[in-house]
PDB file of N, CA and C in Angstrom:
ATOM      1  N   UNK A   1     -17.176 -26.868  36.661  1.00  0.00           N
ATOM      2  CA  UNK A   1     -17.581 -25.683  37.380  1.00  0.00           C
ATOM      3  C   UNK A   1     -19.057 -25.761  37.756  1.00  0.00           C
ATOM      4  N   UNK A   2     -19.893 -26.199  36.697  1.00  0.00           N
ATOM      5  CA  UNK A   2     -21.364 -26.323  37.038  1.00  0.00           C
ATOM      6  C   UNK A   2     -21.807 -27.248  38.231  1.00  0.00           C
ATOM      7  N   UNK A   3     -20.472 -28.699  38.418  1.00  0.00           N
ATOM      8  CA  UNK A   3     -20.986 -29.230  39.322  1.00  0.00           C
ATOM      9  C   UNK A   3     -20.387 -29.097  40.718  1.00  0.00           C
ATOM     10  N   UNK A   4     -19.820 -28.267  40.548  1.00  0.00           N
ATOM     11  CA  UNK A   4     -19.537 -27.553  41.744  1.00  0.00           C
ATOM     12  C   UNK A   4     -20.101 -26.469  42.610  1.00  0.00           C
ATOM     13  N   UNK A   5     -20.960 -25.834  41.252  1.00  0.00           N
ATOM     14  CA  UNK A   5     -21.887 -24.756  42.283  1.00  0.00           C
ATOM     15  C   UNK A   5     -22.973 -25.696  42.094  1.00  0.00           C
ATOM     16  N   UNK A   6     -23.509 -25.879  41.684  1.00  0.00           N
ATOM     17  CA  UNK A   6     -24.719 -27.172  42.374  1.00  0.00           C
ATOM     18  C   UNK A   6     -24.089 -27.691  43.517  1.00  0.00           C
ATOM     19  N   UNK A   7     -22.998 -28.005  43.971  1.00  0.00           N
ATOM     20  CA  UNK A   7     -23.064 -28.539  45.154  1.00  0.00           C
ATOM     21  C   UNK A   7     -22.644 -27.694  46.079  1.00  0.00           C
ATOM     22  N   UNK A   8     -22.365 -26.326  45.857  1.00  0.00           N
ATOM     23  CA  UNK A   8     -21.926 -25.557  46.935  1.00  0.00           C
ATOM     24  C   UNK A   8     -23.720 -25.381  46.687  1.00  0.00           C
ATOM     25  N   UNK A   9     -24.603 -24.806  46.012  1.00  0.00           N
ATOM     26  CA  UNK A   9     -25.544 -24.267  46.271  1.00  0.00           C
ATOM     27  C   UNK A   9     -26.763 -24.982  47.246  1.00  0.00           C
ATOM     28  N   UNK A  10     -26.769 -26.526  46.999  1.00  0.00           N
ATOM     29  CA  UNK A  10     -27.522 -27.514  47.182  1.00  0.00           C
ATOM     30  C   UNK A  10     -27.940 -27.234  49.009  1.00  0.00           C
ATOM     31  N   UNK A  11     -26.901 -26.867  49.511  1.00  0.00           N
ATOM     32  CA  UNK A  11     -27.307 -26.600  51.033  1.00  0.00           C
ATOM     33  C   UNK A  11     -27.657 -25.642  51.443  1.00  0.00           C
ATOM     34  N   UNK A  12     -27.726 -24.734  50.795  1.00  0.00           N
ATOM     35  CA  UNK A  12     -29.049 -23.270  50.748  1.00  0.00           C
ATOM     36  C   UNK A  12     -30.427 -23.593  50.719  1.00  0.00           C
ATOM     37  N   UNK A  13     -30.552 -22.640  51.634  1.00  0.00           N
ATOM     38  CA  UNK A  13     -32.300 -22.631  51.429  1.00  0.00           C
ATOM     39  C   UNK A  13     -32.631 -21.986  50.609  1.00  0.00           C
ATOM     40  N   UNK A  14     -33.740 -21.696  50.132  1.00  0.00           N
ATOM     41  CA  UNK A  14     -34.435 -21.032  48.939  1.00  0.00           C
ATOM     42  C   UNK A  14     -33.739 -21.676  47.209  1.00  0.00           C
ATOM     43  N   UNK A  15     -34.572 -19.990  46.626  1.00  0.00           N
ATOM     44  CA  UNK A  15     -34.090 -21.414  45.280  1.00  0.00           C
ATOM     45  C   UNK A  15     -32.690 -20.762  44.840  1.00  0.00           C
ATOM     46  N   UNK A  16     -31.918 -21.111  44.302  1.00  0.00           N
ATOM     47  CA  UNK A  16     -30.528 -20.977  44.022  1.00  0.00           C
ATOM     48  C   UNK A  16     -30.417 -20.103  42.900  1.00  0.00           C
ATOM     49  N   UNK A  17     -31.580 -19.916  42.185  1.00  0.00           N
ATOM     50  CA  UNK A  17     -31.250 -18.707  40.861  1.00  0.00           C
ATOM     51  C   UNK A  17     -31.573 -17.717  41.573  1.00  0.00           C
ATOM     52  N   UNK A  18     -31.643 -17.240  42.529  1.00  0.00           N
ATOM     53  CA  UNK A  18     -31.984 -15.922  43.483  1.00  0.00           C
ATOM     54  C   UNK A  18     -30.625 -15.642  43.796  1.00  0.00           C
ATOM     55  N   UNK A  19     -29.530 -16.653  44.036  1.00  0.00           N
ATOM     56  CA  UNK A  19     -28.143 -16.124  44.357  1.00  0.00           C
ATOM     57  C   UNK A  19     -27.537 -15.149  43.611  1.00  0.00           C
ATOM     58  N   UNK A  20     -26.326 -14.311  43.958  1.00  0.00           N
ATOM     59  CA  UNK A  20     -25.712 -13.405  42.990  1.00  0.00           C
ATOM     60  C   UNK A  20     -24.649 -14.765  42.374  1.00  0.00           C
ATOM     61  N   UNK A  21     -24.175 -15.358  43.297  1.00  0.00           N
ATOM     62  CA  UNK A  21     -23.449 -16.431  42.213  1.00  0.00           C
ATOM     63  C   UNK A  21     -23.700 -17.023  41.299  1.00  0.00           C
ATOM     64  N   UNK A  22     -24.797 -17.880  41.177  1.00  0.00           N
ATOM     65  CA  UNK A  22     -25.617 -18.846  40.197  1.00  0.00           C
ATOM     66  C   UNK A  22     -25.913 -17.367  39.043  1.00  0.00           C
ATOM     67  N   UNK A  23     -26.457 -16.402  39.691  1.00  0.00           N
ATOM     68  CA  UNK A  23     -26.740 -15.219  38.386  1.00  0.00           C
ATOM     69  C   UNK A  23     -25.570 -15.230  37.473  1.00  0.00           C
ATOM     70  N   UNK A  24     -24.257 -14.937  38.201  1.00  0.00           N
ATOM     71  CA  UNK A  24     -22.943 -14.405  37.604  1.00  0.00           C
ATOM     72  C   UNK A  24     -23.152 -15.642  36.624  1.00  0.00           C
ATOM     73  N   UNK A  25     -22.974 -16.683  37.384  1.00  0.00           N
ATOM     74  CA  UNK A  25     -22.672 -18.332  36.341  1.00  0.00           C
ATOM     75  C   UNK A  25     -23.769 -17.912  34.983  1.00  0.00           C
ATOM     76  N   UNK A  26     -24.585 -17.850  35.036  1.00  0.00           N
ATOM     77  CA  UNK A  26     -25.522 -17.657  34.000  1.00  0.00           C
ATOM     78  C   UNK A  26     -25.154 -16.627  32.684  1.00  0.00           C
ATOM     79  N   UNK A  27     -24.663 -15.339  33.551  1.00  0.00           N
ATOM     80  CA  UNK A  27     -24.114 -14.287  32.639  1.00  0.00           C
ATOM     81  C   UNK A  27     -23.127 -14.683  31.864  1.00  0.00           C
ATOM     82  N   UNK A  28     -22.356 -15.531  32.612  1.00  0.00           N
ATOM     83  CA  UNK A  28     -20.698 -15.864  31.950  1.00  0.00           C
ATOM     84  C   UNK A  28     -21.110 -16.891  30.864  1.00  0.00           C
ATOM     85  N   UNK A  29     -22.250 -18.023  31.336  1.00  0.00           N
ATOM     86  CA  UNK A  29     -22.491 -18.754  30.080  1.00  0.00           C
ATOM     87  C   UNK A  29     -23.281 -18.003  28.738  1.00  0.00           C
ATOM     88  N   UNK A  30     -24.078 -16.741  29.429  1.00  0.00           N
ATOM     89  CA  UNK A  30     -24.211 -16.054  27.994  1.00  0.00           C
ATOM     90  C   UNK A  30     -23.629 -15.576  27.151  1.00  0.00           C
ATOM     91  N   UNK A  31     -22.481 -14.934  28.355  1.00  0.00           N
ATOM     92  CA  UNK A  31     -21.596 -14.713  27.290  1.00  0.00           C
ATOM     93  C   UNK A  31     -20.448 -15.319  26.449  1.00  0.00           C
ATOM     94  N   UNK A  32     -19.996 -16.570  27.351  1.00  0.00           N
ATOM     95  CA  UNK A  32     -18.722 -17.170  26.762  1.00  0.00           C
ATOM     96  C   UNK A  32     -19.044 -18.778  26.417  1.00  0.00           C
ATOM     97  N   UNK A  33     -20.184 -19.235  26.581  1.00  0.00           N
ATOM     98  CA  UNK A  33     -20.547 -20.630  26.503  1.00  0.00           C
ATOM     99  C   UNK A  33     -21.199 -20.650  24.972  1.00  0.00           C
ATOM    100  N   UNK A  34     -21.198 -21.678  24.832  1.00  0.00           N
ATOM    101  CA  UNK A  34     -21.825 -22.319  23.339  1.00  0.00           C
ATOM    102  C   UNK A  34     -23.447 -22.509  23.302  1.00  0.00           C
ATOM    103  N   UNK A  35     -24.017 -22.705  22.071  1.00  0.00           N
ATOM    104  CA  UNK A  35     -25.685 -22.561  22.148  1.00  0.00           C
ATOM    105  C   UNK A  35     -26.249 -23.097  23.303  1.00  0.00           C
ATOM    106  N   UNK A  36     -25.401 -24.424  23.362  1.00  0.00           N
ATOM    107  CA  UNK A  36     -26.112 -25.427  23.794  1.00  0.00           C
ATOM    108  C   UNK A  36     -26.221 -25.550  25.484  1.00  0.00           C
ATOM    109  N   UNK A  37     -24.959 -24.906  25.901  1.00  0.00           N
ATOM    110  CA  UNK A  37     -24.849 -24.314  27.047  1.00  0.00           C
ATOM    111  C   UNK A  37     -25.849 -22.773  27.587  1.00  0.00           C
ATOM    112  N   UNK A  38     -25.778 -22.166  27.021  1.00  0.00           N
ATOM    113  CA  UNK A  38     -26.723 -21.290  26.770  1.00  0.00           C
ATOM    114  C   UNK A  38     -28.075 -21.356  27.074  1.00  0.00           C
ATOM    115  N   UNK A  39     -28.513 -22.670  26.043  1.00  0.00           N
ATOM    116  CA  UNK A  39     -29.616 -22.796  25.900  1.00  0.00           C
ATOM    117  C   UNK A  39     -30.454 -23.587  27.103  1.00  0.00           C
ATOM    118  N   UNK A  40     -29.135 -24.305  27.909  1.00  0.00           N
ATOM    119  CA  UNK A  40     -29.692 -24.974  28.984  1.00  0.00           C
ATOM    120  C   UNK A  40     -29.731 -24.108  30.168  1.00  0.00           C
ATOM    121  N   UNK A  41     -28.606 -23.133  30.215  1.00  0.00           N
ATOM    122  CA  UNK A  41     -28.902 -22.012  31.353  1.00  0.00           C
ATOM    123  C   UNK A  41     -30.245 -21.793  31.069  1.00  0.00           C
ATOM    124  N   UNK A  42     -30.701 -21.076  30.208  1.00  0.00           N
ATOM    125  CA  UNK A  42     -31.866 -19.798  30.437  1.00  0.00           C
ATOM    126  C   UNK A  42     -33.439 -21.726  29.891  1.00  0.00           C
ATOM    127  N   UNK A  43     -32.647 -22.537  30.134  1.00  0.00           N
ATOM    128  CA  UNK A  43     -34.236 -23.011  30.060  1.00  0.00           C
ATOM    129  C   UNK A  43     -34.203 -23.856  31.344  1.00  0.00           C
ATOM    130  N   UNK A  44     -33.587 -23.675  32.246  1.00  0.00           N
ATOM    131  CA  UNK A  44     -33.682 -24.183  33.258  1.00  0.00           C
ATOM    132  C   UNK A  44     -33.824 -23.299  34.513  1.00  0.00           C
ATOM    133  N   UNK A  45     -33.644 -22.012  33.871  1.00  0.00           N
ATOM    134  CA  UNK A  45     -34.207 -20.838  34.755  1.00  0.00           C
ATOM    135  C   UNK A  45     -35.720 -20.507  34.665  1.00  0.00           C
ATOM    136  N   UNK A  46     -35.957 -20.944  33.406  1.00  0.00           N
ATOM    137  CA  UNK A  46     -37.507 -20.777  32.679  1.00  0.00           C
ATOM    138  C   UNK A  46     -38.169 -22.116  33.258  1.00  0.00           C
ATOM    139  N   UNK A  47     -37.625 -23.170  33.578  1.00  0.00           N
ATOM    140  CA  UNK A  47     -38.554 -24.498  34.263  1.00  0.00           C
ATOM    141  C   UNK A  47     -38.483 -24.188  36.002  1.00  0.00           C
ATOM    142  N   UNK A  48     -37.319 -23.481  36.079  1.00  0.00           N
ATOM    143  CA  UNK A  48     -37.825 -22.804  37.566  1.00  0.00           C
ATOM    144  C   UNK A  48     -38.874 -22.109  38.269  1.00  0.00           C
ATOM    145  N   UNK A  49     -39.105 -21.225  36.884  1.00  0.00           N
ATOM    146  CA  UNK A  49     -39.710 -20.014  37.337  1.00  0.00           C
ATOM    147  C   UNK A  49     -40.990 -21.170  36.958  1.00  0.00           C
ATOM    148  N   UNK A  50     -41.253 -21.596  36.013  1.00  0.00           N
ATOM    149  CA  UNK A  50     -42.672 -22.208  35.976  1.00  0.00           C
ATOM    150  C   UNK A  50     -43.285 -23.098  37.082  1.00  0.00           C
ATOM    151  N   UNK A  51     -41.840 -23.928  37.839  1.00  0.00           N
ATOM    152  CA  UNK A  51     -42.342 -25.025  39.073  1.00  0.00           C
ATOM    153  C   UNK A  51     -42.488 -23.889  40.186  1.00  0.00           C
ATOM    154  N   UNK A  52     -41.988 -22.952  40.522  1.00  0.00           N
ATOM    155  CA  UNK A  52     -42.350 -21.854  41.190  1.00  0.00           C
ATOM    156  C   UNK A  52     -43.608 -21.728  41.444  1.00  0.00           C
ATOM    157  N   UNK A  53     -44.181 -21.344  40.377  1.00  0.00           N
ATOM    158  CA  UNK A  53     -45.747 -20.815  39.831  1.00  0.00           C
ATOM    159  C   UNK A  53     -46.488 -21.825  40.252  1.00  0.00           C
ATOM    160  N   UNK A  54     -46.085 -23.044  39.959  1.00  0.00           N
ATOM    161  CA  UNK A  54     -46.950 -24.069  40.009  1.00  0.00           C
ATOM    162  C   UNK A  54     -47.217 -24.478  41.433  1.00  0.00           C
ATOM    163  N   UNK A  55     -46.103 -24.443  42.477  1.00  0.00           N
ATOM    164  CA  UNK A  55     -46.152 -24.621  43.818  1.00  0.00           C
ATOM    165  C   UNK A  55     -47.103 -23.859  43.643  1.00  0.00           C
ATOM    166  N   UNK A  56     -47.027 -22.477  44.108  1.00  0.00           N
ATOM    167  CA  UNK A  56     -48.055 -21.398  44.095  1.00  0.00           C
ATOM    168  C   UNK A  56     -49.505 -21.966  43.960  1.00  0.00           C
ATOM    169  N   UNK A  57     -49.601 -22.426  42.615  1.00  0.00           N
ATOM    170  CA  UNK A  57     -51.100 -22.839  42.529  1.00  0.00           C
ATOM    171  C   UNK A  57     -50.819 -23.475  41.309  1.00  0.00           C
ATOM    172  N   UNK A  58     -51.085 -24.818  42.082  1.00  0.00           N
ATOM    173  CA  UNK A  58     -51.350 -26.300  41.470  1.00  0.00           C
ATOM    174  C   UNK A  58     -52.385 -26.555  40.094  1.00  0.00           C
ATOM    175  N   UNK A  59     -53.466 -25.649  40.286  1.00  0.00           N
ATOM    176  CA  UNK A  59     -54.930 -25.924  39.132  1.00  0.00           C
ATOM    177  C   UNK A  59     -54.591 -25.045  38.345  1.00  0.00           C
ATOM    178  N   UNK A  60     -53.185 -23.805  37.769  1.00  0.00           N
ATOM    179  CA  UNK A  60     -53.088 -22.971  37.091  1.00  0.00           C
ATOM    180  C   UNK A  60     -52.535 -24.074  35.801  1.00  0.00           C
ATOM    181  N   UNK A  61     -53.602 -24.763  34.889  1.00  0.00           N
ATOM    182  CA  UNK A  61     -53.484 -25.419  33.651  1.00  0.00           C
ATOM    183  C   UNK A  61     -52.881 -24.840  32.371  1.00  0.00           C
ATOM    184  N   UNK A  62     -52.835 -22.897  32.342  1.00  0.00           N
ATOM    185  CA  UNK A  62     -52.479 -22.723  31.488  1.00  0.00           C
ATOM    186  C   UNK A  62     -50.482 -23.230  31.837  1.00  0.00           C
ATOM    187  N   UNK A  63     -50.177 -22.617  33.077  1.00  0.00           N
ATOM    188  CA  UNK A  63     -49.095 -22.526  33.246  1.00  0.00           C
ATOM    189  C   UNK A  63     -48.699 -23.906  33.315  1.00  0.00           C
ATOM    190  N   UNK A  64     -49.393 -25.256  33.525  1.00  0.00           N
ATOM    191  CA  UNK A  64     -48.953 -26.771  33.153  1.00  0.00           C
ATOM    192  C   UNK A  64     -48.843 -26.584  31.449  1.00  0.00           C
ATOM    193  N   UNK A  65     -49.398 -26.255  30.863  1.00  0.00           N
ATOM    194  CA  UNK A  65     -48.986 -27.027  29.522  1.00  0.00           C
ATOM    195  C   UNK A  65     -48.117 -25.903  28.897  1.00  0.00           C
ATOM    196  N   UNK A  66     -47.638 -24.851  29.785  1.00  0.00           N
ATOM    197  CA  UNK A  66     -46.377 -23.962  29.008  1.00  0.00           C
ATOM    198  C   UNK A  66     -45.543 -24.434  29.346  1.00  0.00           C
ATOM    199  N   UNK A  67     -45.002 -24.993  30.701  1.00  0.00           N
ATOM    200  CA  UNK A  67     -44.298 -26.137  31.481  1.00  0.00           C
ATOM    201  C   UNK A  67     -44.247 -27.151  30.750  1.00  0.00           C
ATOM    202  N   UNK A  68     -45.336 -27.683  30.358  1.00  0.00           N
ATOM    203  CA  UNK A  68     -45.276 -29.110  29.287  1.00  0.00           C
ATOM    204  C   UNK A  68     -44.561 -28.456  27.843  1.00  0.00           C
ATOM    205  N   UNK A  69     -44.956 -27.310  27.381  1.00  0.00           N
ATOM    206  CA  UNK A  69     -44.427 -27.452  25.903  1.00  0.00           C
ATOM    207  C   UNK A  69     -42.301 -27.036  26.245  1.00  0.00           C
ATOM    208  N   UNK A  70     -42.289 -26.097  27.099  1.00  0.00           N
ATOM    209  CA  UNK A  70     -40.725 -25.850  27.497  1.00  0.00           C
ATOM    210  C   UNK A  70     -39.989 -27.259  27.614  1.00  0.00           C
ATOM    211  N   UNK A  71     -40.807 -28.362  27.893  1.00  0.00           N
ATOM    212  CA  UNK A  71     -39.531 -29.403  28.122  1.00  0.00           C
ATOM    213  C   UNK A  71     -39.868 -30.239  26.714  1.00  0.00           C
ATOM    214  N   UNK A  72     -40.908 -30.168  26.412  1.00  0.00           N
ATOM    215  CA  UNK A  72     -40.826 -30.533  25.200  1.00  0.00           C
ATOM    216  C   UNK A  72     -39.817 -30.205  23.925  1.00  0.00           C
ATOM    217  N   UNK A  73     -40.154 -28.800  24.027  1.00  0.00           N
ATOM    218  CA  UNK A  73     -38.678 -28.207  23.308  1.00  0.00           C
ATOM    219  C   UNK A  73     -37.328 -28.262  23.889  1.00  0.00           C
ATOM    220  N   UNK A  74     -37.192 -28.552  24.723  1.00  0.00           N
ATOM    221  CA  UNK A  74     -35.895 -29.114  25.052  1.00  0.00           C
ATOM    222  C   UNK A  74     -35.678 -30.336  25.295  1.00  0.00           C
ATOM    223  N   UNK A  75     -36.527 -31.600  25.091  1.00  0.00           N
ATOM    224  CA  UNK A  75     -36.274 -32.440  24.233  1.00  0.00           C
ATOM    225  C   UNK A  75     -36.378 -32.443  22.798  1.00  0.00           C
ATOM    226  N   UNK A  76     -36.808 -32.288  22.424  1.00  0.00           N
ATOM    227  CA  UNK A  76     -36.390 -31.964  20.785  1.00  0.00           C
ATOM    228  C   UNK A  76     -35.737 -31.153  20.451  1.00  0.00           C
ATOM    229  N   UNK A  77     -34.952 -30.664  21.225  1.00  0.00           N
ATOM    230  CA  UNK A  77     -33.116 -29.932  20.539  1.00  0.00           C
ATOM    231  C   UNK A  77     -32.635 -31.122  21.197  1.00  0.00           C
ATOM    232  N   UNK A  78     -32.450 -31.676  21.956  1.00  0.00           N
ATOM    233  CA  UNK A  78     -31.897 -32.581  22.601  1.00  0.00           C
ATOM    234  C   UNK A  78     -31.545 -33.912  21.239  1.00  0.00           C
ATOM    235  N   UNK A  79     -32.994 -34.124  20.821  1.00  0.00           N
ATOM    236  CA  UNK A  79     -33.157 -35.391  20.021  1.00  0.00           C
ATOM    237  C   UNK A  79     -32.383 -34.892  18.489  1.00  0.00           C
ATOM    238  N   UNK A  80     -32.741 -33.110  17.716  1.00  0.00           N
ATOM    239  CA  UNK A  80     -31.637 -32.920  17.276  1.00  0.00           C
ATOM    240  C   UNK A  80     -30.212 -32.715  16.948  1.00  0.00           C
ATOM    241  N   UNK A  81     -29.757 -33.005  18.190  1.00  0.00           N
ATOM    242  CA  UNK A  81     -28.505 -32.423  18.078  1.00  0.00           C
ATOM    243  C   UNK A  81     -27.928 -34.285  17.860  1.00  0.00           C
ATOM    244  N   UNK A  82     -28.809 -35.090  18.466  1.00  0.00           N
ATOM    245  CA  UNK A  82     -27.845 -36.172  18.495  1.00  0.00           C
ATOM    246  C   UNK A  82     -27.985 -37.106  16.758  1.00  0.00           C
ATOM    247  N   UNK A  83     -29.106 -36.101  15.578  1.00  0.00           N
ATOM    248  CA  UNK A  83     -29.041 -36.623  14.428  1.00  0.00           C
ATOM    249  C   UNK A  83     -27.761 -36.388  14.312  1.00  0.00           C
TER     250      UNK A  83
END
C-alpha cells in the first residue's frame, strides 16, 4: 500500500504530506500499524518538515543539527532492532 501511494503521489506537485490521502495513510498507521511502522510515519513527516525549513533558509544551524540528531535516532532504532 505504501508503495503505491508513493507512486500515485510522486507526480504531484508540492509536498505530498499536505495531501488528505497521505494524511489518512498516516492516521491509519497510527492507529493500526506496529511501533515500527508508526515510528517511521511520524519521523518522516518530522524530516519533512525540517528539509522544508531548511530550503527556507539554508544558514538556520540550529535547525541542521535537530535534522542531524532526528536521523540519528532513527538510525539507532534501526541498529536496535536488528540486535
Amino acid at each position: 500500500f505504501k508503495h503505491a501511494l508513493d507512486q500515485l503521489l510522486a507526480n504531484q506537485t508540492g509536498s505530498r504530506d499536505e495531501t488528505p490521502l497521505y494524511q489518512a495513510y498516516l492516521e491509519f498507521e497510527k492507529r493500526n500499524g506496529g511501533r515500527r511502522d508508526v515510528d517511521g510515519a511520524v519521523m518522516h513527516k518530522r524530516s519533512q518538515a525540517y528539509e522544508e525549513r531548511l530550503k527556507e533558509d539554508p544558514l538556520d544551524y540550529d535547525q541542521w543539527f535537530d535534522y542531524i540528531r532526528l536521523l540519528e535516532e532513527g538510525v539507532a532504532d534501526d541498529l536496535a532492532e536488528l540486535r
